[in-house]
N, C-alpha and C. Protein backbone atom coordinates (compact mmCIF):
# COMPACT_ATOMS: atom_id res chain seq x y z
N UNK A 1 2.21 -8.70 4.10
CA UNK A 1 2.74 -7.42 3.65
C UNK A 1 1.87 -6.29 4.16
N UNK A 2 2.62 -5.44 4.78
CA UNK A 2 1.67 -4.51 4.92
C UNK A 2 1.51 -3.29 3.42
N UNK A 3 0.43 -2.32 3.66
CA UNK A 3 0.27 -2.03 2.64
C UNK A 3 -0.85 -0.37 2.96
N UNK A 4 -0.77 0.42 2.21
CA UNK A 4 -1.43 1.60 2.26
C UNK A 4 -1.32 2.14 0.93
N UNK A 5 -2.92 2.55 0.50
CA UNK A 5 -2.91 3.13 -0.63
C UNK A 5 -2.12 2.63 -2.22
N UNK A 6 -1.84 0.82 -1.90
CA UNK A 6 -1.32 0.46 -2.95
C UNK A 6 0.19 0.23 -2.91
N UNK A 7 1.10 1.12 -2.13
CA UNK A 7 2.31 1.19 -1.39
C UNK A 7 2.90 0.02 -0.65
N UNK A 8 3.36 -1.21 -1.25
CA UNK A 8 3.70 -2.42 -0.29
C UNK A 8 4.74 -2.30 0.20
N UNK A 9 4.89 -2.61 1.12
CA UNK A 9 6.50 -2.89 2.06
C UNK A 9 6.71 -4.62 1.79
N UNK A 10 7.95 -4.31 1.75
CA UNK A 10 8.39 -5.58 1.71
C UNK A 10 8.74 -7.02 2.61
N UNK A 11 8.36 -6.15 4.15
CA UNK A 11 8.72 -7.45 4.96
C UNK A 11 7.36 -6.63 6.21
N UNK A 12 7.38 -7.27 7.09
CA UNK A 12 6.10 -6.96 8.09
C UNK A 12 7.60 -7.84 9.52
N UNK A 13 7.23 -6.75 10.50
CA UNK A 13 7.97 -7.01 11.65
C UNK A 13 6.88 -6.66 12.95
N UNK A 14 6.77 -7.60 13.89
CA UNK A 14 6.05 -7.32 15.03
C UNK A 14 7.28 -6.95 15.88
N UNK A 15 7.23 -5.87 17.08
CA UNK A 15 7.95 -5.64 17.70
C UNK A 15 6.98 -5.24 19.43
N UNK A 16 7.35 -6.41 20.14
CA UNK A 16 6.37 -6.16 21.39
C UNK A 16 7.31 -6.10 22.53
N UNK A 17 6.21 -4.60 23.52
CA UNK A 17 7.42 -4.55 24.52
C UNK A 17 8.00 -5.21 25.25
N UNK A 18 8.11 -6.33 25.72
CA UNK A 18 8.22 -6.92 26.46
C UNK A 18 10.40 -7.35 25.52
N UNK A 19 9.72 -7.83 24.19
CA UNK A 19 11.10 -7.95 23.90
C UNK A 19 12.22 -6.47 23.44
N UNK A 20 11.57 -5.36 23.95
CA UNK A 20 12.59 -4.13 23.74
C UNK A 20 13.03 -4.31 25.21
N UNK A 21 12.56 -4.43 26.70
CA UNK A 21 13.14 -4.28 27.68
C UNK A 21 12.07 -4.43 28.83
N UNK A 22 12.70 -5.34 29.75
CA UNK A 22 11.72 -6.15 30.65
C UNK A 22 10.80 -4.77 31.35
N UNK A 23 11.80 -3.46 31.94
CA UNK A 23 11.15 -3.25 32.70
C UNK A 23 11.01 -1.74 31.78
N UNK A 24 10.32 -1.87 30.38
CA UNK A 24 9.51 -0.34 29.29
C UNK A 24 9.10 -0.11 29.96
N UNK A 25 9.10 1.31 29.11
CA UNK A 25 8.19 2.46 29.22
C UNK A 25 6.94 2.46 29.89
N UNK A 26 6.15 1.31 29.36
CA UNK A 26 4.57 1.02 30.08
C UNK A 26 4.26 0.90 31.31
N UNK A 27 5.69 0.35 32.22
CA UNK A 27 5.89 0.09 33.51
C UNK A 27 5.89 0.57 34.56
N UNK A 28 6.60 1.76 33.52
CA UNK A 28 7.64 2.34 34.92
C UNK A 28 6.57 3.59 35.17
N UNK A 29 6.49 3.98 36.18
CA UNK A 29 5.57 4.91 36.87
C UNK A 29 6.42 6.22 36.89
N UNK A 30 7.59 6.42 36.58
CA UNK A 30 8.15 7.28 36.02
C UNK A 30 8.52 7.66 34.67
N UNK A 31 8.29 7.03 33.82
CA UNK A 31 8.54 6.65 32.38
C UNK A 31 7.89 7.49 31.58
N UNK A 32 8.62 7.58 30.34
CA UNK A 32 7.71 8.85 29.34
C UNK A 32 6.05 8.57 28.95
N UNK A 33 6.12 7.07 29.41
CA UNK A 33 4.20 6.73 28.98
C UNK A 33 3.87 6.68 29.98
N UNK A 34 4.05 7.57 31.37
CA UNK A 34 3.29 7.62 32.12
C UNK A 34 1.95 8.08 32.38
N UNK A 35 0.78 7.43 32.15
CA UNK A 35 -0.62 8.07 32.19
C UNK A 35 -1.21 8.24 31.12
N UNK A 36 -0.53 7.69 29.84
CA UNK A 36 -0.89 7.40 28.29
C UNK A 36 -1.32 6.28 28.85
N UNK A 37 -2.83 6.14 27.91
CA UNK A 37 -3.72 4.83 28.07
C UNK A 37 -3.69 4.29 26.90
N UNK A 38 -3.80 4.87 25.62
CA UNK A 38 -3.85 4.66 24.34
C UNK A 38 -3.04 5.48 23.71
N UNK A 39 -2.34 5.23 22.53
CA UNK A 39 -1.42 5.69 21.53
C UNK A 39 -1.71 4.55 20.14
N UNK A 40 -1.54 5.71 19.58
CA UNK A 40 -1.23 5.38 17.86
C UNK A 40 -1.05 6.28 17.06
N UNK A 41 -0.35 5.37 15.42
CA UNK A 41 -0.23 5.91 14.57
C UNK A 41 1.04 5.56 13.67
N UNK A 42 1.98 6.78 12.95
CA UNK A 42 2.51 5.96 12.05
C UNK A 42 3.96 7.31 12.49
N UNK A 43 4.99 6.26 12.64
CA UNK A 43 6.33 6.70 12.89
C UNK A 43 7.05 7.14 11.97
N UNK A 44 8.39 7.49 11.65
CA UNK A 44 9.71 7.33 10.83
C UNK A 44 10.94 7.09 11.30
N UNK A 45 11.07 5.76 11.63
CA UNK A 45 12.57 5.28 11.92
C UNK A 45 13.71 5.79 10.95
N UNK A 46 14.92 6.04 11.69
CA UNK A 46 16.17 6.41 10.64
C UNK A 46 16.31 4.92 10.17
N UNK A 47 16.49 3.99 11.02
CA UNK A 47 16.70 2.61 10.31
C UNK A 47 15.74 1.66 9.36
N UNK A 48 14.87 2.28 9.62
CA UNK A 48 13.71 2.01 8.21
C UNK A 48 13.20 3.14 7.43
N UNK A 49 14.48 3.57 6.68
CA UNK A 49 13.81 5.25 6.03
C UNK A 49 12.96 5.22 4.66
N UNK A 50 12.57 3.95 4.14
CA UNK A 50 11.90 3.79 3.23
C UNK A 50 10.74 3.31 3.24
N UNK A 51 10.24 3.35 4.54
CA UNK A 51 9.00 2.62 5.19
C UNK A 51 8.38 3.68 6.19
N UNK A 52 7.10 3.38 6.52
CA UNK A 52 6.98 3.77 7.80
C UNK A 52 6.50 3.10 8.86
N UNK A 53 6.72 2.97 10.06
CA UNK A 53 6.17 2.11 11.14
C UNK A 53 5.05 2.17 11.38
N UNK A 54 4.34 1.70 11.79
CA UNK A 54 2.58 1.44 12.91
C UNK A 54 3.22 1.49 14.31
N UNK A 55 1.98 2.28 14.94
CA UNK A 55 2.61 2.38 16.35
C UNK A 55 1.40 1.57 16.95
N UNK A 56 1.60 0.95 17.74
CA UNK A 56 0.01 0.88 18.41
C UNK A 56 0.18 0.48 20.33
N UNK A 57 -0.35 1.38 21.11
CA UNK A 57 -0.32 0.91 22.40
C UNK A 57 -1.55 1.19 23.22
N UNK A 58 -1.60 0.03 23.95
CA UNK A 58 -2.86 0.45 24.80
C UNK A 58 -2.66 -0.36 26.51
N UNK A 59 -3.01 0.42 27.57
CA UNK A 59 -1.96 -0.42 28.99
C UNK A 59 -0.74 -0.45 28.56
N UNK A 60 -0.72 -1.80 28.50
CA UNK A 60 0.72 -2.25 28.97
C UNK A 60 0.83 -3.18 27.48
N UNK A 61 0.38 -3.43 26.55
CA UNK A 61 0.45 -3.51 25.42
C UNK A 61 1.08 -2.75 24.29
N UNK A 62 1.93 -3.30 23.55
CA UNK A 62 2.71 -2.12 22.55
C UNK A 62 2.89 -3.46 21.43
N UNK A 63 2.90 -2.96 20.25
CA UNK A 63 3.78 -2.96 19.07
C UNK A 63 3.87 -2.18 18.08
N UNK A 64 4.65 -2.74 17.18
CA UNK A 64 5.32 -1.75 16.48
C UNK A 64 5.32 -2.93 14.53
N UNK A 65 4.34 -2.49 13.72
CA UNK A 65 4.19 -3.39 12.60
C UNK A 65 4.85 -2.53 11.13
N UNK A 66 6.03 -2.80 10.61
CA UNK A 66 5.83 -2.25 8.65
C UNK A 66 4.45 -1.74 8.09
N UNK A 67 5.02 -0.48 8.49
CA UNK A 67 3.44 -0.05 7.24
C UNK A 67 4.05 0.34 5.58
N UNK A 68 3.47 1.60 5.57
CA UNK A 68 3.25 1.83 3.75
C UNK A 68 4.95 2.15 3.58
N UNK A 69 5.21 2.41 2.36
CA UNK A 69 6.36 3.29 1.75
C UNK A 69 5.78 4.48 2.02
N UNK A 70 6.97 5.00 2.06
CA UNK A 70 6.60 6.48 1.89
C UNK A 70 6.67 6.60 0.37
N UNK A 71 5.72 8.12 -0.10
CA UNK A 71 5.57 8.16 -1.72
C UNK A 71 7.25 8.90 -2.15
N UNK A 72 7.91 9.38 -0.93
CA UNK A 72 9.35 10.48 -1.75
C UNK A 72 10.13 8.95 -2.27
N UNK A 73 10.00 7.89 -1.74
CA UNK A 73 10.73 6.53 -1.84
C UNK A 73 10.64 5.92 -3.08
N UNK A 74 9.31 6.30 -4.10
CA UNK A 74 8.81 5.35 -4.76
C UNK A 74 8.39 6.31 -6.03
N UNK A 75 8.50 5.52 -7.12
CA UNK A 75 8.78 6.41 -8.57
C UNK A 75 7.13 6.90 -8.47
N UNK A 76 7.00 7.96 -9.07
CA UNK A 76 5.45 8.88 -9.08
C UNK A 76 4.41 7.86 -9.69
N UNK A 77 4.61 7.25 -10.36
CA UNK A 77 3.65 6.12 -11.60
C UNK A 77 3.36 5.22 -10.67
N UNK A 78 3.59 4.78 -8.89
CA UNK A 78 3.23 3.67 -8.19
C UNK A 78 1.71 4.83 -7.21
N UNK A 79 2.31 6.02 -7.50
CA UNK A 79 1.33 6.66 -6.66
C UNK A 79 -0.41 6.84 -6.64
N UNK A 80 -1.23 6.91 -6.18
CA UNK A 80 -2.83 6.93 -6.95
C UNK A 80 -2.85 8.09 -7.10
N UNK A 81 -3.66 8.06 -8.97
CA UNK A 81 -3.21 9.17 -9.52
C UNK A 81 -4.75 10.50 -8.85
N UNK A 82 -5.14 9.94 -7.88
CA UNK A 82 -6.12 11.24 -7.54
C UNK A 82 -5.27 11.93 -6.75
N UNK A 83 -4.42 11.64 -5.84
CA UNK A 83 -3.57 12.24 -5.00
C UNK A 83 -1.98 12.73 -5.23
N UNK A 84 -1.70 12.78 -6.56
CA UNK A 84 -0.34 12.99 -7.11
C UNK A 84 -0.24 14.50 -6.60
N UNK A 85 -1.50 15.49 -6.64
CA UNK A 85 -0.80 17.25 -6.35
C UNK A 85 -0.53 17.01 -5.20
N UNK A 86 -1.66 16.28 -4.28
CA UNK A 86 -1.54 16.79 -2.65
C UNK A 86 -0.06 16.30 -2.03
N UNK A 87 0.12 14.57 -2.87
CA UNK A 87 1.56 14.39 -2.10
C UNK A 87 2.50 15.16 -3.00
N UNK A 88 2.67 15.18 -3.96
CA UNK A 88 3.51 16.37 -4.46
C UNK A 88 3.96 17.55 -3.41
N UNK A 89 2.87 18.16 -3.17
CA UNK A 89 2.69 19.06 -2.20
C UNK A 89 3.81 19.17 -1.12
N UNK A 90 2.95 17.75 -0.56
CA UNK A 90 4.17 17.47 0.70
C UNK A 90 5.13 17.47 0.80
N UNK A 91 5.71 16.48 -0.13
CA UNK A 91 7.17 15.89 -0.52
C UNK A 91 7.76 17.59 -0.32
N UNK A 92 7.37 18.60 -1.22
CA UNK A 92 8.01 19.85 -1.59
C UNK A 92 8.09 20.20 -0.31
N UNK A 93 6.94 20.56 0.71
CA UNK A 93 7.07 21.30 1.76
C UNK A 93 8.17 20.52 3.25
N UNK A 94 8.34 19.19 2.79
CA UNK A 94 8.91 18.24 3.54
C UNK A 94 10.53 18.64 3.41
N UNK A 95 10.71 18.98 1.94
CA UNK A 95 12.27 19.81 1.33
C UNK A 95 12.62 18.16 0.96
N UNK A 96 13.86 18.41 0.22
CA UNK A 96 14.37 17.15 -0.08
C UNK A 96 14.60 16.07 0.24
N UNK A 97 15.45 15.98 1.97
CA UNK A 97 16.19 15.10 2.26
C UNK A 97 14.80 14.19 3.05
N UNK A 98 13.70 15.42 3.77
CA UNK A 98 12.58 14.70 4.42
C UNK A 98 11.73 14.50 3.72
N UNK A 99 11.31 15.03 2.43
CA UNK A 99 9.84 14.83 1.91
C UNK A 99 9.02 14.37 2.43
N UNK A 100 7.68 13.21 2.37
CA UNK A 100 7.24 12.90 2.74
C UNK A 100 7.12 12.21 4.38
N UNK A 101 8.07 11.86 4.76
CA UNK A 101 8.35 11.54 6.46
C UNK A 101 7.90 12.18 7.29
N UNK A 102 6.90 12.04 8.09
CA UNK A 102 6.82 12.98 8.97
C UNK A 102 6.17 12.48 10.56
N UNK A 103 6.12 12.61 11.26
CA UNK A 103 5.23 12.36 12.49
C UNK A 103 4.12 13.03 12.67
């Protein structure tokens, strides 16, 4: 399970480039990762809107792992209660439909 700040997801998915498409992004010498050596961090898929992704690439290496919930997903009482204003915060400035999601 992956997990952040107490926040479990419920399933963990590896996703490596090789099985999105023989000849990715990493490849192609024209491609949007052209001359990116390293990348990371944490995504928001529309098809996983209650989660957020792990990004991680380095060369010609990529995946893609289930990270935390997001906190707009999950009743306030799962949240740690030192950080309830700051994500509060967010969620508000995020507006409704995005709250917490963000890149």
């Amino acid at each position: 399970l992956g997990a952040m700040d107490g926040a479990l997801v419920e399933e963990e998915e590896t996703i490596k480039a090789e099985d999105v498409s023989k000849a990715g992004p990493m490849r192609s010498k024209a491609g949007p990762m052209r001359g990116v050596l390293r990348s990371k961090g944490f995504v928001w898929l529309a098809e996983l809107a209650s989660a957020s992704v792990y990004w991680a690439h380095a060369g010609m290496h990529f995946n893609m792992e289930a990270g935390h919930r997001w906190y707009s997903t999950q009743d306030k009482s799962k949240w740690p209660r030192d950080k309830i204003e700051n994500i509060s915060k967010e969620i508000a400035e995020g507006g409704e439909e995005r709250g917490d999601r963000r890149q």
